[in-house]
PDB file of N, CA and C in Angstrom:
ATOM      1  N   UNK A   1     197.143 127.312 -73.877  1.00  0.00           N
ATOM      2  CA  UNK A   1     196.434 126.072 -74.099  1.00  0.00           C
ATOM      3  C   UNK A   1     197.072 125.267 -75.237  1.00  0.00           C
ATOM      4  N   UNK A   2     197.392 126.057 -76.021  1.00  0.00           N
ATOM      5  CA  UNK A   2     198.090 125.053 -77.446  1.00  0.00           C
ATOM      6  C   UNK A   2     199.203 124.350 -77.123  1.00  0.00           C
ATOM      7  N   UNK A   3     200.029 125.296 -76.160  1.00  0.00           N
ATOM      8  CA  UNK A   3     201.495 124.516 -75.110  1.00  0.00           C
ATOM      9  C   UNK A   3     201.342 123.162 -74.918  1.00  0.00           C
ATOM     10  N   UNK A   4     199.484 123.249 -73.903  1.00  0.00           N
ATOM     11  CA  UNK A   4     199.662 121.985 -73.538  1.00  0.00           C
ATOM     12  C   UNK A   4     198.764 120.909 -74.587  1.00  0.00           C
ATOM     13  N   UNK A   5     198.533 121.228 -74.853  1.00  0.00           N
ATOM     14  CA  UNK A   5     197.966 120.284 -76.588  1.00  0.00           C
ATOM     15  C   UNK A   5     199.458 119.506 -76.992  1.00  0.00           C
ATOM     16  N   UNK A   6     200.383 120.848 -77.048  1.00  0.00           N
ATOM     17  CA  UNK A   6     201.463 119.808 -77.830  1.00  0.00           C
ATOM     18  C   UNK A   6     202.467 119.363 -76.754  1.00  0.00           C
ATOM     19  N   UNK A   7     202.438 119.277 -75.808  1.00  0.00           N
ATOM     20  CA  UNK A   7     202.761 118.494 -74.629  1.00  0.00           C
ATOM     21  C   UNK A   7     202.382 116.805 -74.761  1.00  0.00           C
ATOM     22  N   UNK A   8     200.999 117.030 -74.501  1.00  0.00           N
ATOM     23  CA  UNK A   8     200.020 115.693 -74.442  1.00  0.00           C
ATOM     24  C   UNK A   8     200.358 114.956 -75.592  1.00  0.00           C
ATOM     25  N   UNK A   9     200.260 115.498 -76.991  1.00  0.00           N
ATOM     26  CA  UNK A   9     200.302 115.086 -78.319  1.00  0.00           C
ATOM     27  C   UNK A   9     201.988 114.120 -78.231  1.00  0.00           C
ATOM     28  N   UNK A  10     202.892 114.689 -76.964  1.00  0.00           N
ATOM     29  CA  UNK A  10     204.174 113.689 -77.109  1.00  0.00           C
ATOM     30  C   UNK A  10     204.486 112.422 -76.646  1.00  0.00           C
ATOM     31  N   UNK A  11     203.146 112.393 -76.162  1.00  0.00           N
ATOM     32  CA  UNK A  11     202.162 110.840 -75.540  1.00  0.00           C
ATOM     33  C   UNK A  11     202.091 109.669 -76.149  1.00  0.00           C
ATOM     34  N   UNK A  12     202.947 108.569 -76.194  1.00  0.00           N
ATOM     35  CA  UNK A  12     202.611 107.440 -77.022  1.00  0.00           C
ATOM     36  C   UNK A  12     201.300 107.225 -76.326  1.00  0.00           C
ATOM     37  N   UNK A  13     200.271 106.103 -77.431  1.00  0.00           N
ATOM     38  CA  UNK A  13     199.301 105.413 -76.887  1.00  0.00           C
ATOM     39  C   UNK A  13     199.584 104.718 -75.862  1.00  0.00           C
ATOM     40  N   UNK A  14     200.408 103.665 -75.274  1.00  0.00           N
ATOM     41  CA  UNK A  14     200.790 102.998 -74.184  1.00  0.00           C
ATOM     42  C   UNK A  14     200.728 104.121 -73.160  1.00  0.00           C
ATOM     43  N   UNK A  15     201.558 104.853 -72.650  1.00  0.00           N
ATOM     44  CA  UNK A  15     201.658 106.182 -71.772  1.00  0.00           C
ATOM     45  C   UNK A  15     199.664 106.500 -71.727  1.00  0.00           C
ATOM     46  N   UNK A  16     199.577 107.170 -72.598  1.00  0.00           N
ATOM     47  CA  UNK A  16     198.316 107.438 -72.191  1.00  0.00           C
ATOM     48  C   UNK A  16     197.062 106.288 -71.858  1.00  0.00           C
ATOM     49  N   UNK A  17     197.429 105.164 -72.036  1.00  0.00           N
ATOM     50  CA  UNK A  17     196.586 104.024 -71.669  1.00  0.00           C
ATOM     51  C   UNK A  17     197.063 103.882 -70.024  1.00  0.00           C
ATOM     52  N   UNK A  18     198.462 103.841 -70.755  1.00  0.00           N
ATOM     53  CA  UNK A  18     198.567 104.013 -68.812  1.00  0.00           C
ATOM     54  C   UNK A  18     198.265 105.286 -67.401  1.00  0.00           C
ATOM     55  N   UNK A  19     198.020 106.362 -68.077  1.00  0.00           N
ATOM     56  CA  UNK A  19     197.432 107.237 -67.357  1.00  0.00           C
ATOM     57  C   UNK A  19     195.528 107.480 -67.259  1.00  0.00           C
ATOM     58  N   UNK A  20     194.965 106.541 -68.506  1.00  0.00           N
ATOM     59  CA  UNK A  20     193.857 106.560 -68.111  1.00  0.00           C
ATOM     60  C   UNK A  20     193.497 105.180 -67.339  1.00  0.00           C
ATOM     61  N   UNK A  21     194.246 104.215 -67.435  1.00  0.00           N
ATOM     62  CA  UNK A  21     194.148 102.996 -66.591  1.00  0.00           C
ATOM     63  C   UNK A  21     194.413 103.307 -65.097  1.00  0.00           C
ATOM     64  N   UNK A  22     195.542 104.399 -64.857  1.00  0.00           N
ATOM     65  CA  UNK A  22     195.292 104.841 -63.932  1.00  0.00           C
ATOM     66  C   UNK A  22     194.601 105.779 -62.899  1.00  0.00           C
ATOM     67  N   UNK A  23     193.862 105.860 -63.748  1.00  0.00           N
ATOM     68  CA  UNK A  23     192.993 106.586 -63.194  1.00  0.00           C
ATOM     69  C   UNK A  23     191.780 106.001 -63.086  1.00  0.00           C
ATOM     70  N   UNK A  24     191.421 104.528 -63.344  1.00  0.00           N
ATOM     71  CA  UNK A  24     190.493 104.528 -63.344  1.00  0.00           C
ATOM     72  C   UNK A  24     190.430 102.676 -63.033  1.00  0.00           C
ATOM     73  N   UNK A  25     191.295 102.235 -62.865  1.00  0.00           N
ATOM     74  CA  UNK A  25     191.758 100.903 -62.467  1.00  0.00           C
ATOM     75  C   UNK A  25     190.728  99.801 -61.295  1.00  0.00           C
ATOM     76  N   UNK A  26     190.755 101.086 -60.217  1.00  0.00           N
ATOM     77  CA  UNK A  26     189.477 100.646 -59.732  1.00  0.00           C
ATOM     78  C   UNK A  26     188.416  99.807 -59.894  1.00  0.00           C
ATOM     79  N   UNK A  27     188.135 100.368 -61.296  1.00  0.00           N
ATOM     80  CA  UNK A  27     186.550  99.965 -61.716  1.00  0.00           C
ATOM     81  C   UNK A  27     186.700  98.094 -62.354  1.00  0.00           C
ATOM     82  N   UNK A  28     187.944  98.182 -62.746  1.00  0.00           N
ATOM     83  CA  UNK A  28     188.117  96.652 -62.884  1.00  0.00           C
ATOM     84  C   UNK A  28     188.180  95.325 -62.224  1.00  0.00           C
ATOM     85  N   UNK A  29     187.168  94.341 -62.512  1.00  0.00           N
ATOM     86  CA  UNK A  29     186.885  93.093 -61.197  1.00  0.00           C
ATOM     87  C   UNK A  29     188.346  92.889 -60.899  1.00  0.00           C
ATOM     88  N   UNK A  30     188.588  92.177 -59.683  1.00  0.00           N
ATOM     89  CA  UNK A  30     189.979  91.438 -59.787  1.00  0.00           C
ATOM     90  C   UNK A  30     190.766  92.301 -59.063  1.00  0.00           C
ATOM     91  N   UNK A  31     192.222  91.706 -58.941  1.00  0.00           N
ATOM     92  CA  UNK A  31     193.195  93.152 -58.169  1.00  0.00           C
ATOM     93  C   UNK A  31     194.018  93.741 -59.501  1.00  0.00           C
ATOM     94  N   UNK A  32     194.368  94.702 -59.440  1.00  0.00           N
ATOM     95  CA  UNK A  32     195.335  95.778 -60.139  1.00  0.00           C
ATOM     96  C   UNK A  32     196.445  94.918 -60.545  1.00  0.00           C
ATOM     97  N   UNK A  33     197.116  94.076 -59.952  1.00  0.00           N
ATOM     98  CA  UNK A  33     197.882  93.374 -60.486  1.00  0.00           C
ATOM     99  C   UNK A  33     197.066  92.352 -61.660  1.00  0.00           C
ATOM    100  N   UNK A  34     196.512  91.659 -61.954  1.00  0.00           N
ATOM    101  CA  UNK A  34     195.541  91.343 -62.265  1.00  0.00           C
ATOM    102  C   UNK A  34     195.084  91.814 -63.436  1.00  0.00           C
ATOM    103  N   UNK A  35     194.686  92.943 -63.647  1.00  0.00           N
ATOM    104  CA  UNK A  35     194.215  94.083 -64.443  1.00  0.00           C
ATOM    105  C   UNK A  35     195.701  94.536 -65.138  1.00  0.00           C
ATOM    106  N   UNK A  36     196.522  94.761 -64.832  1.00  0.00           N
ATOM    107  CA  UNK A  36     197.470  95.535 -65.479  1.00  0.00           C
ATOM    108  C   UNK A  36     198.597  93.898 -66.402  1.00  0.00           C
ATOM    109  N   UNK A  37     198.181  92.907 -65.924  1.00  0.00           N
ATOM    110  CA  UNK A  37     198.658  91.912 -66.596  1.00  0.00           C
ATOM    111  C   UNK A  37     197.733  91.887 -67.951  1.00  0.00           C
ATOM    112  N   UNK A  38     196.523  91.735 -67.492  1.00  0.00           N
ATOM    113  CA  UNK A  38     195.659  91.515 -68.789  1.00  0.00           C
ATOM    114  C   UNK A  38     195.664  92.763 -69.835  1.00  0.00           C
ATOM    115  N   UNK A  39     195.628  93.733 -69.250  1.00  0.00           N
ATOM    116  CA  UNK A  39     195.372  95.045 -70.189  1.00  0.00           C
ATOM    117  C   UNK A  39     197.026  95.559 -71.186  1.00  0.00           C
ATOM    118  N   UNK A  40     198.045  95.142 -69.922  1.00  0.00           N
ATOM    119  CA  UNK A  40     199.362  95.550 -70.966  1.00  0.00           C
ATOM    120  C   UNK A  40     200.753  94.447 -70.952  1.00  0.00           C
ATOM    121  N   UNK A  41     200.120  93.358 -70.497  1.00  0.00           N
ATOM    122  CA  UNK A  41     201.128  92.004 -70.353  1.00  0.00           C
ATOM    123  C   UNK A  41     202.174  92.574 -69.880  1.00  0.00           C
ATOM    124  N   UNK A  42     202.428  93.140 -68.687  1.00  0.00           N
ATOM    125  CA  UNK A  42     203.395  93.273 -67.741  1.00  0.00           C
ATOM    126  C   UNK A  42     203.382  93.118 -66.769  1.00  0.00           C
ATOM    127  N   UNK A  43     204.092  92.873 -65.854  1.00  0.00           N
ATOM    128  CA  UNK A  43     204.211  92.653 -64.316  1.00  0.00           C
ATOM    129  C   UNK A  43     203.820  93.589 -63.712  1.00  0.00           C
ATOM    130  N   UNK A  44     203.778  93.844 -62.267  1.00  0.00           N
ATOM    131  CA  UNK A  44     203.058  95.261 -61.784  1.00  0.00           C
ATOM    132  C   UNK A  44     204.244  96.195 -61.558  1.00  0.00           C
ATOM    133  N   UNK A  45     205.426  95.162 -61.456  1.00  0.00           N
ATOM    134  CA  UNK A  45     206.847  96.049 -61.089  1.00  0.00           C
ATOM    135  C   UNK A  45     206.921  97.083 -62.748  1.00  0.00           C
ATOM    136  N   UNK A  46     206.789  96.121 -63.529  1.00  0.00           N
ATOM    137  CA  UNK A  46     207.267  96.872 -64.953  1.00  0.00           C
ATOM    138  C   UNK A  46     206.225  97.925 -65.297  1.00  0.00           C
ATOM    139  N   UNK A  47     204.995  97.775 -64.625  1.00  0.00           N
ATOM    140  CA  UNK A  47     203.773  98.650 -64.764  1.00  0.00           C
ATOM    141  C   UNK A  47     204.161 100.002 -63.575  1.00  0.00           C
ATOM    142  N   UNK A  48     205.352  99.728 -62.748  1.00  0.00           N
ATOM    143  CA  UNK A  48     205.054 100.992 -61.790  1.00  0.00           C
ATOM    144  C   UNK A  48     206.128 101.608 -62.237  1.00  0.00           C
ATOM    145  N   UNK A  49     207.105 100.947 -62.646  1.00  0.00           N
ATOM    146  CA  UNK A  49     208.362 101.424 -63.221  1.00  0.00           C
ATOM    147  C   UNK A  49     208.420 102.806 -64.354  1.00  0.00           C
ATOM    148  N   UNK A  50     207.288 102.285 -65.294  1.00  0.00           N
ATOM    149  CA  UNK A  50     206.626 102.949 -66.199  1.00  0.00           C
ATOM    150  C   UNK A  50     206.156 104.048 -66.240  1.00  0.00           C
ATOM    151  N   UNK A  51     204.688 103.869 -64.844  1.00  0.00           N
ATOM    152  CA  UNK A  51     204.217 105.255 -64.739  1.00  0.00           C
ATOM    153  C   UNK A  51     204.855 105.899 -63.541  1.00  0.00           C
ATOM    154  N   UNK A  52     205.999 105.620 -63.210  1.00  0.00           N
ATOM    155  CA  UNK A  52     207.094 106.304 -62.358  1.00  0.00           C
ATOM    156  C   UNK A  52     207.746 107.322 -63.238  1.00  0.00           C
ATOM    157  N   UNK A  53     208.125 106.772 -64.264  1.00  0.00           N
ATOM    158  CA  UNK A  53     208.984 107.523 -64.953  1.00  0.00           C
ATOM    159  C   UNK A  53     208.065 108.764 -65.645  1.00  0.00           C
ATOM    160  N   UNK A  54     206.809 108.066 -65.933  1.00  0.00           N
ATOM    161  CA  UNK A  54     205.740 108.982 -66.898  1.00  0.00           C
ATOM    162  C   UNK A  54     205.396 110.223 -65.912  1.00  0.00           C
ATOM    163  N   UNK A  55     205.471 109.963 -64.759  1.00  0.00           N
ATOM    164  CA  UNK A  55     205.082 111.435 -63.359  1.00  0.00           C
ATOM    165  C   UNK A  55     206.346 112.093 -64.112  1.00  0.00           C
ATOM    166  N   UNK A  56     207.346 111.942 -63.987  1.00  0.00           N
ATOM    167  CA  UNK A  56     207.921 113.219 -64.305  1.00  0.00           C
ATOM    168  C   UNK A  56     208.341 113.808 -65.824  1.00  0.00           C
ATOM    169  N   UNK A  57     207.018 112.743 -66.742  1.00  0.00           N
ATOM    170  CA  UNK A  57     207.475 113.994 -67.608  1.00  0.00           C
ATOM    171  C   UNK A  57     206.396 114.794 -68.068  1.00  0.00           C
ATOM    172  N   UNK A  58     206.371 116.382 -67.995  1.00  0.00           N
ATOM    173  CA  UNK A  58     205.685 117.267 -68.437  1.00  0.00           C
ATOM    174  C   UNK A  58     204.672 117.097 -69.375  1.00  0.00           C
ATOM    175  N   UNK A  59     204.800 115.846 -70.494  1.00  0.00           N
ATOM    176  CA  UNK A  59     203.983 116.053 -71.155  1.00  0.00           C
ATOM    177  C   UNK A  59     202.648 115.551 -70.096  1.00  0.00           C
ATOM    178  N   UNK A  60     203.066 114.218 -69.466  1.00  0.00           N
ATOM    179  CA  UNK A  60     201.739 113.830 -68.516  1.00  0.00           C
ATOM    180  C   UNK A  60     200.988 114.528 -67.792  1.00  0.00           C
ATOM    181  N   UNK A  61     201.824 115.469 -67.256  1.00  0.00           N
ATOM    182  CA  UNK A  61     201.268 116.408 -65.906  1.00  0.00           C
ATOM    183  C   UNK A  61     199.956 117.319 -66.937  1.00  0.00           C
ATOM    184  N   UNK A  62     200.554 117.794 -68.563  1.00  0.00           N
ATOM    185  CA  UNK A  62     200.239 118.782 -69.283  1.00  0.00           C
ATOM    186  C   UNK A  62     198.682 117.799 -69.625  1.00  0.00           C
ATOM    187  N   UNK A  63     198.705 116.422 -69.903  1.00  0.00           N
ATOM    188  CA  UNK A  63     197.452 115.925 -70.273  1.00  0.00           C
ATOM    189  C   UNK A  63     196.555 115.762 -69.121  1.00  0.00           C
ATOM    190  N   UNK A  64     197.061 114.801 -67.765  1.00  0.00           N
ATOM    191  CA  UNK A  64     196.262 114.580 -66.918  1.00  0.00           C
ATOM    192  C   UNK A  64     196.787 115.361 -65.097  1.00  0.00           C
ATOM    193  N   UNK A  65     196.519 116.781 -65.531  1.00  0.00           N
ATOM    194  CA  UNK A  65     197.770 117.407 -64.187  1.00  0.00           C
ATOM    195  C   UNK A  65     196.704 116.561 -62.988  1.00  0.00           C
ATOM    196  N   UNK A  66     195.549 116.359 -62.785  1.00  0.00           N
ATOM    197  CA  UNK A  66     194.949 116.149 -61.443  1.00  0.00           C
ATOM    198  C   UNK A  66     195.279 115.036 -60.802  1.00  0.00           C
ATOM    199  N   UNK A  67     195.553 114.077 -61.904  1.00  0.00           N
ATOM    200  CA  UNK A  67     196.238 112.742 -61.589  1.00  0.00           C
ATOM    201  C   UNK A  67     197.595 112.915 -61.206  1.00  0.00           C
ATOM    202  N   UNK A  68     198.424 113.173 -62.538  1.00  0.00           N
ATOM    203  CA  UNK A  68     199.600 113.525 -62.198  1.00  0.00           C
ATOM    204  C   UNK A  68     200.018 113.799 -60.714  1.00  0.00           C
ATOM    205  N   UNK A  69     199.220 114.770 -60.480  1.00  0.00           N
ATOM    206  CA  UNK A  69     199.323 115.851 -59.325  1.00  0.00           C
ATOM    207  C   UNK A  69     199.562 114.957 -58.024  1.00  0.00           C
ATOM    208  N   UNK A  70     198.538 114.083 -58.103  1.00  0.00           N
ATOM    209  CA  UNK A  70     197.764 113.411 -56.599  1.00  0.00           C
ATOM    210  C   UNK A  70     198.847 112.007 -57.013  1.00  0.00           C
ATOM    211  N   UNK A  71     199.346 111.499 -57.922  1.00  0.00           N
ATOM    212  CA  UNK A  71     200.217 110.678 -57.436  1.00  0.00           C
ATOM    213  C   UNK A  71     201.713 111.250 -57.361  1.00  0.00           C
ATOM    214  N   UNK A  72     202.175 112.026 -57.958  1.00  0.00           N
ATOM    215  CA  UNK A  72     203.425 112.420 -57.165  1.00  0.00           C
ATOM    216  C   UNK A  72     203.229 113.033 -55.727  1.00  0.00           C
ATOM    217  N   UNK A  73     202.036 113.536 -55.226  1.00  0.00           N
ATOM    218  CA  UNK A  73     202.185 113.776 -54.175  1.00  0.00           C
ATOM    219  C   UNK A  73     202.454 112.226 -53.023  1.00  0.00           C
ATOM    220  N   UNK A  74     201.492 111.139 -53.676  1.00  0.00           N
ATOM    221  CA  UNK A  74     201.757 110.113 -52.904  1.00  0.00           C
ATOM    222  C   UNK A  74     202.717 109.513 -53.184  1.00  0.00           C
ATOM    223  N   UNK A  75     203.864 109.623 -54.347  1.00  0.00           N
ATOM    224  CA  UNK A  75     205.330 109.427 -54.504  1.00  0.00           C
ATOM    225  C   UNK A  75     206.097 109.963 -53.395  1.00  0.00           C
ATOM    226  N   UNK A  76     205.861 110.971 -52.811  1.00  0.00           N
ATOM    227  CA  UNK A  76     206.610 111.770 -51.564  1.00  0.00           C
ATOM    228  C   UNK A  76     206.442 111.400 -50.557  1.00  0.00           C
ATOM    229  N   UNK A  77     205.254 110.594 -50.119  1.00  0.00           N
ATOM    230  CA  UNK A  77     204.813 110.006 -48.858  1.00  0.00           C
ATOM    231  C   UNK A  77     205.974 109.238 -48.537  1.00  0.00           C
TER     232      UNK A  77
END
């Protein structure tokens, strides 16, 4: 368990805003594009680019594996 403590802990705030935004994006009026302009002033390309890169690194999987999990699986689709 401490492994993944200091996994997560290699998490900038942005990264982890972006893994709880993703997870939960939904709940925001408006479309996702929309939402991810207002919340981190980026495009949706620069927003997927981002948490593209964030799936593969360990520390993410180590903070949010269920998410993690369920979008690299739909990365493979």
């Amino acid at each position: 368990m401490e492994e993944t403590a200091k996994l997560a802990a290699e998490l900038s705030e942005l990264e982890l805003s972006i893994l709880d935004f993703e997870e939960h994006w939904w709940r925001h009026a408006g479309s996702k594009k929309e939402a991810v302009q207002e919340k981190f002033g980026l495009a949706l390309t620069a927003y997927y680019e981002r948490l593209n890169a964030l799936l593969d690194n360990p520390a993410a999987l180590a903070h949010a594996p269920l998410l993690v999990k369920r979008l690299l699986r739909m990365r493979r689709i």
